[in-house]
Protein backbone atom coordinates (compact mmCIF):
# COMPACT_ATOMS: atom_id res chain seq x y z
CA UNK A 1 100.51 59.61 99.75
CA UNK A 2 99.71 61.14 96.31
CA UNK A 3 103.09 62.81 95.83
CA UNK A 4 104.31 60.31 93.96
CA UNK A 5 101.41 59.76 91.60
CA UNK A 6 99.75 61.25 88.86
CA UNK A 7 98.73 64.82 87.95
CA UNK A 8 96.46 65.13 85.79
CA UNK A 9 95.42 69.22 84.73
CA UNK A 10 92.42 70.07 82.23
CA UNK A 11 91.45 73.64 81.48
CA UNK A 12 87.81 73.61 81.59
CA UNK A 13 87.50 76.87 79.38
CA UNK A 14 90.05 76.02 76.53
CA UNK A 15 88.17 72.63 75.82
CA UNK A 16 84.54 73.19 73.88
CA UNK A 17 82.31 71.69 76.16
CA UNK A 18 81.02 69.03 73.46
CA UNK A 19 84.68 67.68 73.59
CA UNK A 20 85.36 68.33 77.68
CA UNK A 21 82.50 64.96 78.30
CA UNK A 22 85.03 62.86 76.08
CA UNK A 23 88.05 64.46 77.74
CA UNK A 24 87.30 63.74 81.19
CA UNK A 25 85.33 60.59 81.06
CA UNK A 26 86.92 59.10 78.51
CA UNK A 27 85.24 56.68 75.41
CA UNK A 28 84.80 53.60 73.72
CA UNK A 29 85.52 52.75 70.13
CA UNK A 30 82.56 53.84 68.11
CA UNK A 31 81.17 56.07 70.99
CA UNK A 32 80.76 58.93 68.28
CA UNK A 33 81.70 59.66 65.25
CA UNK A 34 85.46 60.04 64.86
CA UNK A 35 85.66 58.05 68.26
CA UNK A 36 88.08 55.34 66.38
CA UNK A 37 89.54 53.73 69.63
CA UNK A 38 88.87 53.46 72.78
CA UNK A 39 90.43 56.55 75.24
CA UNK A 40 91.14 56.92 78.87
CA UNK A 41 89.68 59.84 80.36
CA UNK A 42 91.57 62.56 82.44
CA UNK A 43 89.11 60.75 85.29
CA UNK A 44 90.57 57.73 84.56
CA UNK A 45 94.11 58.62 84.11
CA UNK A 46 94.15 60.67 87.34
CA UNK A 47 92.86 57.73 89.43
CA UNK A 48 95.13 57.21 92.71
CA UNK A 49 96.90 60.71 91.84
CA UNK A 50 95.96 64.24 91.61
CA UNK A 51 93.32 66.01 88.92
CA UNK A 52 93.53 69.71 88.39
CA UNK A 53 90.20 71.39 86.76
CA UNK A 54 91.26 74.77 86.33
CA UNK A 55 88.60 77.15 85.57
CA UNK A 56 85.85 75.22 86.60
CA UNK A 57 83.66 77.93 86.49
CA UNK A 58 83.38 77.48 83.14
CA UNK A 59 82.29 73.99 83.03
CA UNK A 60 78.63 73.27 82.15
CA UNK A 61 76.08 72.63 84.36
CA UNK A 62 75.34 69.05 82.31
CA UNK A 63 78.70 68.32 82.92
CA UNK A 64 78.79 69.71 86.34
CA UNK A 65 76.03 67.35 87.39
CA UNK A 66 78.24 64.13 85.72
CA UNK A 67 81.40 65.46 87.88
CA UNK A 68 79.29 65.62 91.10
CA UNK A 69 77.99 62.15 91.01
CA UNK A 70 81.66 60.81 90.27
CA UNK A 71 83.14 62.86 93.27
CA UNK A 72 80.29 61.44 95.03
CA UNK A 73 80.08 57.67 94.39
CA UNK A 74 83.46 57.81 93.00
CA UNK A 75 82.89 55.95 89.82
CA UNK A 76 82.24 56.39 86.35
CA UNK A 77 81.32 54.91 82.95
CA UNK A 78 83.02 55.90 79.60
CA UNK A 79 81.08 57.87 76.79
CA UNK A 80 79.44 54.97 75.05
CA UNK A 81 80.87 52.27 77.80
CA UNK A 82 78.88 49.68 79.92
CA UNK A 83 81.37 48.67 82.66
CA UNK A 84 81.65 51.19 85.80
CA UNK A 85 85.42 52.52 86.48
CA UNK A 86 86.36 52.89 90.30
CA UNK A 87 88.22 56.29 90.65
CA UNK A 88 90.21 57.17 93.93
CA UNK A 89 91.68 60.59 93.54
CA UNK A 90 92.73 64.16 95.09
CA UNK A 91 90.21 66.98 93.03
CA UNK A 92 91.85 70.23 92.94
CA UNK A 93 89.85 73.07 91.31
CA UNK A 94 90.47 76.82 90.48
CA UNK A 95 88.71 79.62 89.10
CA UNK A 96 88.97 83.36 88.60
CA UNK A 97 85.31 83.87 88.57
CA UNK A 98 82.81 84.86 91.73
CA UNK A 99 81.16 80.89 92.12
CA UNK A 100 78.54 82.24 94.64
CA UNK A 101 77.70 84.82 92.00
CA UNK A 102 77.41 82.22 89.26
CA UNK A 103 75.07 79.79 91.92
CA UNK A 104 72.54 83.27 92.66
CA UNK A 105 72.09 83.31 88.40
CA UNK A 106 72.02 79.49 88.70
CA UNK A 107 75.60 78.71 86.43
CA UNK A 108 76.93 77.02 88.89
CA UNK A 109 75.44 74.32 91.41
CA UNK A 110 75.35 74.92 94.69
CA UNK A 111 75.63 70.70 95.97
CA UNK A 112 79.20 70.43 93.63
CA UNK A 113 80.02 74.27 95.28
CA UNK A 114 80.18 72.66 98.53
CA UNK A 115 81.51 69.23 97.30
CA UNK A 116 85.24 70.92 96.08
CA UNK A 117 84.99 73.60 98.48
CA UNK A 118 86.66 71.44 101.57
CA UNK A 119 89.79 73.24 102.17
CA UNK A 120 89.86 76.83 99.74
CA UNK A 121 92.85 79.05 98.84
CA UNK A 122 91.84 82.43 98.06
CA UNK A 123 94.84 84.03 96.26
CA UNK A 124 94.87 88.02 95.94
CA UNK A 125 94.95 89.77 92.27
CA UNK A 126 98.84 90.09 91.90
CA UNK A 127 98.42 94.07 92.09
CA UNK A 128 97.66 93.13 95.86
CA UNK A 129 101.28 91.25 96.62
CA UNK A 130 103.66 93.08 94.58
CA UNK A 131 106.00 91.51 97.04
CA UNK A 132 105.62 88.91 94.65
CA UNK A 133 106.31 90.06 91.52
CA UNK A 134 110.50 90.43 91.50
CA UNK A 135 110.32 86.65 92.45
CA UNK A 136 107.86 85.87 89.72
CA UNK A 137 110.39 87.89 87.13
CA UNK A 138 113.45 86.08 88.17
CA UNK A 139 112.10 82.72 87.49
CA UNK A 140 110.67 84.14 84.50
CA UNK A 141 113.58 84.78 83.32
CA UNK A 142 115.31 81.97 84.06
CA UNK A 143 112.57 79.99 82.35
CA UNK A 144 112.79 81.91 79.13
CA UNK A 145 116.27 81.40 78.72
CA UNK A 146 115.51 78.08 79.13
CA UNK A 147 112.86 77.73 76.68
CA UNK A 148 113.76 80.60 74.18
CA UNK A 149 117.63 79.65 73.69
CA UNK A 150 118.35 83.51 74.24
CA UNK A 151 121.16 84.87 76.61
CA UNK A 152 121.02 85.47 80.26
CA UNK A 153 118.87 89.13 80.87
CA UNK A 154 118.87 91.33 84.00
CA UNK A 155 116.28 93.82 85.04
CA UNK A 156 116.61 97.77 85.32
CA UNK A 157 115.95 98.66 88.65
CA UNK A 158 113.63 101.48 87.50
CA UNK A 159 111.95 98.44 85.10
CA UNK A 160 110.84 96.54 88.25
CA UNK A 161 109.84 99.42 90.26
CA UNK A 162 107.12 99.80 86.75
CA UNK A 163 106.59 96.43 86.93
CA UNK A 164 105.76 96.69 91.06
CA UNK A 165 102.95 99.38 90.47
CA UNK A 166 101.75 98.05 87.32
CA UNK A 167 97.75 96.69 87.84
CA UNK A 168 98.59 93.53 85.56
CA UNK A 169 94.82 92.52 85.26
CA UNK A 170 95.97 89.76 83.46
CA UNK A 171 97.60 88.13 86.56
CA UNK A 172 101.03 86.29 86.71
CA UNK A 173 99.83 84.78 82.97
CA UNK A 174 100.17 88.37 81.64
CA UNK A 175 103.42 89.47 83.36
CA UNK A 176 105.21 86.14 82.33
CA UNK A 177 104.12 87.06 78.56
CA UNK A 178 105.15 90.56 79.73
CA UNK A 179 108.79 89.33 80.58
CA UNK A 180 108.84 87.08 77.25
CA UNK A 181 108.29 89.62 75.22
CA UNK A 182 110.83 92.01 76.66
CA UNK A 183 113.22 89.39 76.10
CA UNK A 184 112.61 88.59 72.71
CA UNK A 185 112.65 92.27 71.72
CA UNK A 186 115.91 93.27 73.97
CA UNK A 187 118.43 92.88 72.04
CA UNK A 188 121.22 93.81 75.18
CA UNK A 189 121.57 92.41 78.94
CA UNK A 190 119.91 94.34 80.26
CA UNK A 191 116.28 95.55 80.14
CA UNK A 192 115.74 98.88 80.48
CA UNK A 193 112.65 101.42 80.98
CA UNK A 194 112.88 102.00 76.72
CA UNK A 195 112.29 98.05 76.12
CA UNK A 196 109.05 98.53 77.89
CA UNK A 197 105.49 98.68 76.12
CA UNK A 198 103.30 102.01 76.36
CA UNK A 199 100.40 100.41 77.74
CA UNK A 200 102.77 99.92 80.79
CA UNK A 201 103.19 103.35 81.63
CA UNK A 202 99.50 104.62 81.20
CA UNK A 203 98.02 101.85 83.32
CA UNK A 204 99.83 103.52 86.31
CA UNK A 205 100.08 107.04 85.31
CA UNK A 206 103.60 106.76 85.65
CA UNK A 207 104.21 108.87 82.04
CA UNK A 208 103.50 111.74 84.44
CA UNK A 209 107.10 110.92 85.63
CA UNK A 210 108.39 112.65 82.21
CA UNK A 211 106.51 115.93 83.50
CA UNK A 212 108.71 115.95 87.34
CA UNK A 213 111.50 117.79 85.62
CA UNK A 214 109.26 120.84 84.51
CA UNK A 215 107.76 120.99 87.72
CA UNK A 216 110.64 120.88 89.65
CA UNK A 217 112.33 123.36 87.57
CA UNK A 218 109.42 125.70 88.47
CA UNK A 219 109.12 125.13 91.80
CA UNK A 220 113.27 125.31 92.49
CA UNK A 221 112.89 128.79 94.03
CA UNK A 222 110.75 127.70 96.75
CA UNK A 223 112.14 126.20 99.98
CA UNK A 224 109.68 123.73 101.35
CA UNK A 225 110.66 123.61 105.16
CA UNK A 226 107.92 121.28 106.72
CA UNK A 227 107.52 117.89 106.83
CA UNK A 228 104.37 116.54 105.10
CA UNK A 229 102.60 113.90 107.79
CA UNK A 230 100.82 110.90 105.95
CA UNK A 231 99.66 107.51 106.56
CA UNK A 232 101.48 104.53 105.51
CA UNK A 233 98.67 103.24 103.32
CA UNK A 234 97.26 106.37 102.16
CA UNK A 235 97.40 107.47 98.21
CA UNK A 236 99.78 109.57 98.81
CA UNK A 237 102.05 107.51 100.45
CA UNK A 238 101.28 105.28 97.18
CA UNK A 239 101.88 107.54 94.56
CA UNK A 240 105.38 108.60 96.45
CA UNK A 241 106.16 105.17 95.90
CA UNK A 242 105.55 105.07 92.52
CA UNK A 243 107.98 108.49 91.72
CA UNK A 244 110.39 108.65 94.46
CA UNK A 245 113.26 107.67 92.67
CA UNK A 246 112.57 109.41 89.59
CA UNK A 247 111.85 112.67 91.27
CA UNK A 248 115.43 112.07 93.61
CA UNK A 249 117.16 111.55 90.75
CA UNK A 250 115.69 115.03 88.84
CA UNK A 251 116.52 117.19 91.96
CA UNK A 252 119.86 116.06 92.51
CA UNK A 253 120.86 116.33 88.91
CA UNK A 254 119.32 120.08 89.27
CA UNK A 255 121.42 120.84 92.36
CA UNK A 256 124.89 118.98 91.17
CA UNK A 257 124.11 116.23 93.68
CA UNK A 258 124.46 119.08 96.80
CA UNK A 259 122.54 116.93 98.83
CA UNK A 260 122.02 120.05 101.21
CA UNK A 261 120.42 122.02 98.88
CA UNK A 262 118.40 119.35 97.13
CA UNK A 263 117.04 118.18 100.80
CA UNK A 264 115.88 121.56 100.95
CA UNK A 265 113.80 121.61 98.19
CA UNK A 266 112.20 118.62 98.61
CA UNK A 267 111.59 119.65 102.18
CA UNK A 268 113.74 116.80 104.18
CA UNK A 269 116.59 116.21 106.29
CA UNK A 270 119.94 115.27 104.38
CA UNK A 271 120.05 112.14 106.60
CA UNK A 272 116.99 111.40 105.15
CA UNK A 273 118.29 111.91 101.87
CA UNK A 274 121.21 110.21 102.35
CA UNK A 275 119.34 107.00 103.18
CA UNK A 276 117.07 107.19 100.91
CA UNK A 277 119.85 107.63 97.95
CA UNK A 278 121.50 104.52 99.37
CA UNK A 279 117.63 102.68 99.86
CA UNK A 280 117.15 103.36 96.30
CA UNK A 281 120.64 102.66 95.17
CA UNK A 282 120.29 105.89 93.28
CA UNK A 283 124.17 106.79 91.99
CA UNK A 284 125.99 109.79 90.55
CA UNK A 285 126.84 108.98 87.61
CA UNK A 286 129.15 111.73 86.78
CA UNK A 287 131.41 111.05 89.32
């Protein structure tokens, strides 16, 4: 019923918390000084539709205690205002911090804890659903040609398997700056493994890559002819993940793409190989 209706979103840690009172509830003229006219809170403006209080674990606990009474009796007054305004509306609110943390050193209250906590959506750091992230790129992407006026880019394959393992602590906000950045400073169509930032490749270890070739040339005497057993989820099974391709490619360039000799020395079968070649759409690119 509120599809159709207002939105209303107010980042509770980008607004100094002197000015997030005036934001949300709104004032009268002469309220303060500066307060020249009278202004409709985000309360006020959201009434009937949706309001979004992102990071409302940063919100003061004065201010806290004004938003529980309003989600309670479900009117307000404005700063420096006599007449009570009805509000009817959908509360959304998100944070990145631990609230029942911030209750136990008594930053958050426990009563407005339970008041928005109704229905919650606990999302995973993005490092936990890299499913996600060559979804996330493509409409990145798509939204910085948009908004940047710069031609159509494609990722590297070996880009977005970097991009798949990288921690991104910063969440989806830091890989869309991530993506905006490579486009700004990629000057071709495509965005390759040389476009990307250092800090990239040390987050993941994944500079130890540039090391495979030296190790396998050392190690290209010895025939490995078991199979190494592992777990699906085990760090082993993650790191393989990480250098599979890169380590493919290095043994089949050292064996002239004989795919018989370079299953041997990485200790597989050559229909193994073969499908994992084709998997990784890893190509000859001498031929």
């Amino acid at each position: 019923l509120r599809a159709d209706q207002q939105f209303v979103a107010i980042n509770c840690a980008a607004i100094p918390s002197e000015l997030m009172e005036s934001e949300l509830f709104g004032h009268e003229k002469g309220a303060f000084t500066g307060a020249t006219e009278r202004k409709r809170g985000k309360l006020e403006i959201a009434s009937q539709g949706t309001l979004f209080l992102d990071e409302i674990g940063d919100m003061s606990i004065r201010l806290q205690s004004k938003l529980l009474r309003v989600l309670q009796e479900k009117k307000f007054e404005r700063l420096g205002g006599h007449e009570l305004i009805k509000t009817n509306m959908r509360v959304i609110a998100a944070t990145h911090q631990n609230l029942e943390k911030l209750i136990k050193n008594s930053k958050f209250r426990t009563d407005l804890y339970y008041r928005l906590n109704v229905f919650p959506i606990n999302i995973s750091p993005l490092r936990k659903r890299i499913e996600d992230i060559p979804m996330l790129v493509e409409h990145f992407l798509r939204k910085g040609c948009e908004e940047m006026a710069v031609s159509r880019k494609v990722i590297d394959p070996e880009v977005m398997t970097i991009l798949k393992h990288f921690d991104w602590p910063g969440n989806i906000r830091e890989l869309e700056n991530t993506i905006k950045s490579l486009m700004i400073t990629n000057i071709t169509g495509t965005i390759t493994l040389d476009s990307l930032p250092k800090n990239l490749f040390k987050k993941q270890g994944i500079e130890e890559i540039n090391n495979l070739e030296e190790i396998v040339s050392s190690k290209m005497g010895t025939i490995v002819e078991e199979s190494i057993e592992f777990e699906k989820n085990s760090l082993l099974a993650d790191i393989i993940n990480q250098i599979e391709r890169p380590l493919l490619k290095i043994v089949l360039s050292k064996t002239n793409w004989n795919q018989q000799k370079a299953a041997k020395v990485l200790g597989i079968n050559r229909n193994t190989l073969r499908k994992k070649i084709e998997m990784l759409n890893i190509k000859n690119l001498k031929n």
